[in-house]
Protein backbone atom coordinates (compact mmCIF):
# COMPACT_ATOMS: atom_id res chain seq x y z
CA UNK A 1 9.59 -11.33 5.80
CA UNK A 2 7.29 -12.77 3.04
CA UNK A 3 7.63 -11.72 -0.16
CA UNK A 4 4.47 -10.99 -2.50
CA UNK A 5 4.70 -10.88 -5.90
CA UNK A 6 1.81 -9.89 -7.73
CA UNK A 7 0.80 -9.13 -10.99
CA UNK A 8 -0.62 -5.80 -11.92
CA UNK A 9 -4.11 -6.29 -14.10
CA UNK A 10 -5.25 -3.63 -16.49
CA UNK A 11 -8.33 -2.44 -15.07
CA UNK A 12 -9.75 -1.06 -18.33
CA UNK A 13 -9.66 2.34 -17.02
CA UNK A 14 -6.81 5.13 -17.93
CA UNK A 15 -3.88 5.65 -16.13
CA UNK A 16 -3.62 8.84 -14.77
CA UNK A 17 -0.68 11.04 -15.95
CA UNK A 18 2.23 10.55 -13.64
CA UNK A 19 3.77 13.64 -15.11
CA UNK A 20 0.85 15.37 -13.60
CA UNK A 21 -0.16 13.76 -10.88
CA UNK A 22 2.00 13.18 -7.54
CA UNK A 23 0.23 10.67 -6.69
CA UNK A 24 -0.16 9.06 -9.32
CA UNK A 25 4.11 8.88 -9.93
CA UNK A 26 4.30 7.73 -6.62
CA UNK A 27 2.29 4.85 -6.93
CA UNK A 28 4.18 4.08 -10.40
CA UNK A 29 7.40 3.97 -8.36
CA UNK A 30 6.01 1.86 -5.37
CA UNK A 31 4.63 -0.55 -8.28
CA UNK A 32 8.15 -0.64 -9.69
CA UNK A 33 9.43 -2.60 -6.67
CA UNK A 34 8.95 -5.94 -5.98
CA UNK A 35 6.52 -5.71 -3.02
CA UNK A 36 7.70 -7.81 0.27
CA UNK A 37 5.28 -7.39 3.45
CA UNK A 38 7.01 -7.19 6.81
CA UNK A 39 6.06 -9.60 9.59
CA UNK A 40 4.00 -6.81 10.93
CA UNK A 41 2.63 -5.94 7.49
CA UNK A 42 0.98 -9.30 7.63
CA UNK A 43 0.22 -9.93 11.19
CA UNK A 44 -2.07 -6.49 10.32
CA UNK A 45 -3.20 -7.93 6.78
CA UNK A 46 -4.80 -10.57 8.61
CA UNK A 47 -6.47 -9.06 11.64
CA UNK A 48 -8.09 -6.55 9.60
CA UNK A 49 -9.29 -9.09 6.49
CA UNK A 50 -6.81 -6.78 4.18
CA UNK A 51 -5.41 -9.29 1.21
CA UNK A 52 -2.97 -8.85 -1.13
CA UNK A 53 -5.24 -8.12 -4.03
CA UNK A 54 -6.73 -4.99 -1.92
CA UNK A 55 -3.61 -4.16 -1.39
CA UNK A 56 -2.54 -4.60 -5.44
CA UNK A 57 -5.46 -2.24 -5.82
CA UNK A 58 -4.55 0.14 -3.72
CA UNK A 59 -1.61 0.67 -5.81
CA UNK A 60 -3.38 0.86 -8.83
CA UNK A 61 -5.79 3.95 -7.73
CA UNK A 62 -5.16 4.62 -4.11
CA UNK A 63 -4.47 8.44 -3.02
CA UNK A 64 -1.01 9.02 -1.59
CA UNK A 65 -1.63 10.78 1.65
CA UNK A 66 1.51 13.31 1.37
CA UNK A 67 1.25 14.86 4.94
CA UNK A 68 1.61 11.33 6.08
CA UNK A 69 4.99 10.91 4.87
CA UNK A 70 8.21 10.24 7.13
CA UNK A 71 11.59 10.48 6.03
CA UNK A 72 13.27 8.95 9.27
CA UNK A 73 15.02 5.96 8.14
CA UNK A 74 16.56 3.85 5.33
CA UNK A 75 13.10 4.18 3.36
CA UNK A 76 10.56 6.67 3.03
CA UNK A 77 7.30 5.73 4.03
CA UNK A 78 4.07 6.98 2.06
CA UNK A 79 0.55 6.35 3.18
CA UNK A 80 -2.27 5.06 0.45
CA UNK A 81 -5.55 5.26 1.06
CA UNK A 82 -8.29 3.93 -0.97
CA UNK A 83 -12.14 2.48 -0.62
CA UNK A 84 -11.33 -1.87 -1.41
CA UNK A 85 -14.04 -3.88 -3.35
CA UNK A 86 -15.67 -5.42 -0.62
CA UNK A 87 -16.06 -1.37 1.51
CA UNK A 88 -13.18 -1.59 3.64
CA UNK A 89 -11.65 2.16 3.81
CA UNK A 90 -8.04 1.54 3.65
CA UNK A 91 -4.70 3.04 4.75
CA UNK A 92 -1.50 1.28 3.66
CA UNK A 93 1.57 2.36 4.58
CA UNK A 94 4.54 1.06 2.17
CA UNK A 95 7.90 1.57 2.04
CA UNK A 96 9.84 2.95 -0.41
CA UNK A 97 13.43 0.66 -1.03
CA UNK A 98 15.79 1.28 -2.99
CA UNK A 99 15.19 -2.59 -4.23
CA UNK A 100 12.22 -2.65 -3.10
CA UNK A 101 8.60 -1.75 -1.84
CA UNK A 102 7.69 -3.07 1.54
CA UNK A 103 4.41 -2.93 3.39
CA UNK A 104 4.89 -1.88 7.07
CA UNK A 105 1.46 -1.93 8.46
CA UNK A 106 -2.57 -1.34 6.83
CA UNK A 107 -5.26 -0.02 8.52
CA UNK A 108 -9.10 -0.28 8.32
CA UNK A 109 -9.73 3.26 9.24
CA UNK A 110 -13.65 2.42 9.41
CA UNK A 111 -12.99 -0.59 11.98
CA UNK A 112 -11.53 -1.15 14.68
CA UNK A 113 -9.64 -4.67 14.98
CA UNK A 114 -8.10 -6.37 17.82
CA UNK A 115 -5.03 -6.90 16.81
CA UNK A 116 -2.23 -7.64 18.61
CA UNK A 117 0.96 -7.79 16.48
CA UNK A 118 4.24 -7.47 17.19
């Protein structure tokens, strides 16, 4: 698995109020973590043009998707969608660890890619 570090930049704007806002505390949690992709993460990173700053983003001011959620393993799994710089409509599903927040796959829900990962 790679591991991705990144660092969060203040976009100027307010932060919402977690207190208030589900999605909002989610994100705050997922940005807690350190982030690692899985090799499927990636593989779909790249087929799709998704980096990691889009990604970073995403956390920032994505919308957690809550009906998208799946509780059947070691981590919970939360959807964030989210419009990218560049006009990519994004899905990114992370993981939440209990050490850590992992991307398991993102989606250009706009596109469709050729992928083949595995």
């Amino acid at each position: 698995m790679l591991l991705i570090l990144l660092g969060l930049a203040c976009t100027g704007a307010p932060a919402p109020d977690a207190a208030q806002d589900p999605s909002a505390k989610l994100l705050a949690e997922l940005r807690s973590q350190p982030l690692e992709t899985t090799a499927h993460g990636r593989c779909r990173m790249d087929c799709r043009g998704i980096d990691a700053s889009e990604v970073q983003q995403l956390l920032i001011d994505g919308t957690w998707i809550p009906e998208r959620t799946r509780h059947d393993g070691p981590c919970s799994s939360h959807a964030i969608e989210g419009r990218s710089d560049d006009g990519q409509n994004l899905r990114v599903v992370f993981a939440a660890c209990p050490d850590e927040t992992r991307i398991v796959t993102a989606i250009d829900l706009d596109t469709e890619h050729a992928c083949s990962c595995p």
